[in-house]
Protein backbone atom coordinates (compact mmCIF):
# COMPACT_ATOMS: atom_id res chain seq x y z
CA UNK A 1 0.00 0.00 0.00
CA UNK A 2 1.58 3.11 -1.09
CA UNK A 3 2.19 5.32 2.28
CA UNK A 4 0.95 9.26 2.26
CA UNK A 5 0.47 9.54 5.94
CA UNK A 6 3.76 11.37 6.69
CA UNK A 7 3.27 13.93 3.88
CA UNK A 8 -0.77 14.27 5.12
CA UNK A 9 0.90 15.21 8.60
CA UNK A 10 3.37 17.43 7.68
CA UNK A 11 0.95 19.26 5.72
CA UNK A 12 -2.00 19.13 8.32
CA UNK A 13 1.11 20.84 10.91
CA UNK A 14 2.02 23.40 8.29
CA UNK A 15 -1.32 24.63 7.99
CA UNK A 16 -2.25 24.47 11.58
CA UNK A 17 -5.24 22.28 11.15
CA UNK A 18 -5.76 19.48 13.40
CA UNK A 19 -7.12 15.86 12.33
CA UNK A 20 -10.42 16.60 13.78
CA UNK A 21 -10.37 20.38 11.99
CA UNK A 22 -9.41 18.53 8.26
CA UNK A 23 -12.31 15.76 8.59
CA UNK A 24 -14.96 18.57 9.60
CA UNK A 25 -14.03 20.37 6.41
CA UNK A 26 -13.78 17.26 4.42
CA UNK A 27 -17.28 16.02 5.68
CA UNK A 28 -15.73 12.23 7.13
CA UNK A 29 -15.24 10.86 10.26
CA UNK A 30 -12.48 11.58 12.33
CA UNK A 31 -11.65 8.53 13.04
CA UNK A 32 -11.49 7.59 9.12
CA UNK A 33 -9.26 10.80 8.58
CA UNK A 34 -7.01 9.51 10.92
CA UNK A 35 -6.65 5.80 9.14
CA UNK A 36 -5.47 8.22 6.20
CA UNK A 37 -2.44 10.24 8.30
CA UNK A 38 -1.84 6.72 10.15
CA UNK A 39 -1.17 4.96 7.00
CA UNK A 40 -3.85 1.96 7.84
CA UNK A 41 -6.19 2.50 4.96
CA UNK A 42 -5.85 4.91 1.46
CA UNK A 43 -8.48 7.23 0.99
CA UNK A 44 -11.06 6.53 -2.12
CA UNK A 45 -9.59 8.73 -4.96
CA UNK A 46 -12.69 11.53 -4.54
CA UNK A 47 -11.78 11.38 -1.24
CA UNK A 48 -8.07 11.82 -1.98
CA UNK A 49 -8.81 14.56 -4.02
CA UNK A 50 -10.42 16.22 -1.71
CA UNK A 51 -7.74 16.41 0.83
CA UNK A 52 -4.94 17.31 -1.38
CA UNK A 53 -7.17 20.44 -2.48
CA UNK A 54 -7.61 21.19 1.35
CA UNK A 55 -3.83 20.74 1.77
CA UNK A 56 -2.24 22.20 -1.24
CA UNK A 57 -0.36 18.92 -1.99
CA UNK A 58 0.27 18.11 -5.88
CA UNK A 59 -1.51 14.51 -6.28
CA UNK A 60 1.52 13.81 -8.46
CA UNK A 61 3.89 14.31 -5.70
CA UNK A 62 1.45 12.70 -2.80
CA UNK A 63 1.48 9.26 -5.54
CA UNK A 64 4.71 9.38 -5.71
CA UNK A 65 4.71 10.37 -9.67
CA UNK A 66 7.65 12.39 -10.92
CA UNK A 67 5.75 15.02 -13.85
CA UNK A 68 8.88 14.90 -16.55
CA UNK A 69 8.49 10.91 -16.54
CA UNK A 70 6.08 10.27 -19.40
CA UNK A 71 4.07 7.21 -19.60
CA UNK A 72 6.56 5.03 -21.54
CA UNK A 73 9.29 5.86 -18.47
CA UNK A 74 6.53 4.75 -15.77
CA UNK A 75 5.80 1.39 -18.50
CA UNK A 76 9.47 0.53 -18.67
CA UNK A 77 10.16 0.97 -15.01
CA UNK A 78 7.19 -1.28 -13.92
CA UNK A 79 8.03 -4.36 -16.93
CA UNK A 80 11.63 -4.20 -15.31
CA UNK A 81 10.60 -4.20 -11.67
């Protein structure tokens, strides 16, 4: 499972927003925001898209995508992995 919980936390600290503050604004549950920043579950992708416009984090960086990689790069890297 790919891991955003660090960069969530860091982001949630850097805007001065609690857990509890983020899931209010997000409409979820607490508790299910916190699964998110604790790396137990990933957010659905509406979800996820949600919080990176809350947080000002670049999907593309929170995924882990590098944007001067075009899609034969990312094909090659995953038929050699």
């Amino acid at each position: 499972m790919l891991k955003i919980g660090a960069i969530l936390a860091a982001k949630l600290e850097e805007k001065d927003l609690s857990q509890k503050e983020a899931a209010a604004q997000l409409n979820i549950n607490p508790k299910t925001f916190s699964t998110y920043v604790n790396d137990t579950y990933f957010p659905p992708l509406d979800v996820l898209s949600d919080i990176c416009r809350l947080l000002d984090i670049d999907i593309d960086h929170l995924l882990g995508l590098e944007k001067n990689n075009n899609m034969e790069d990312r094909k090659s890297t995953r038929l050699n992995s």
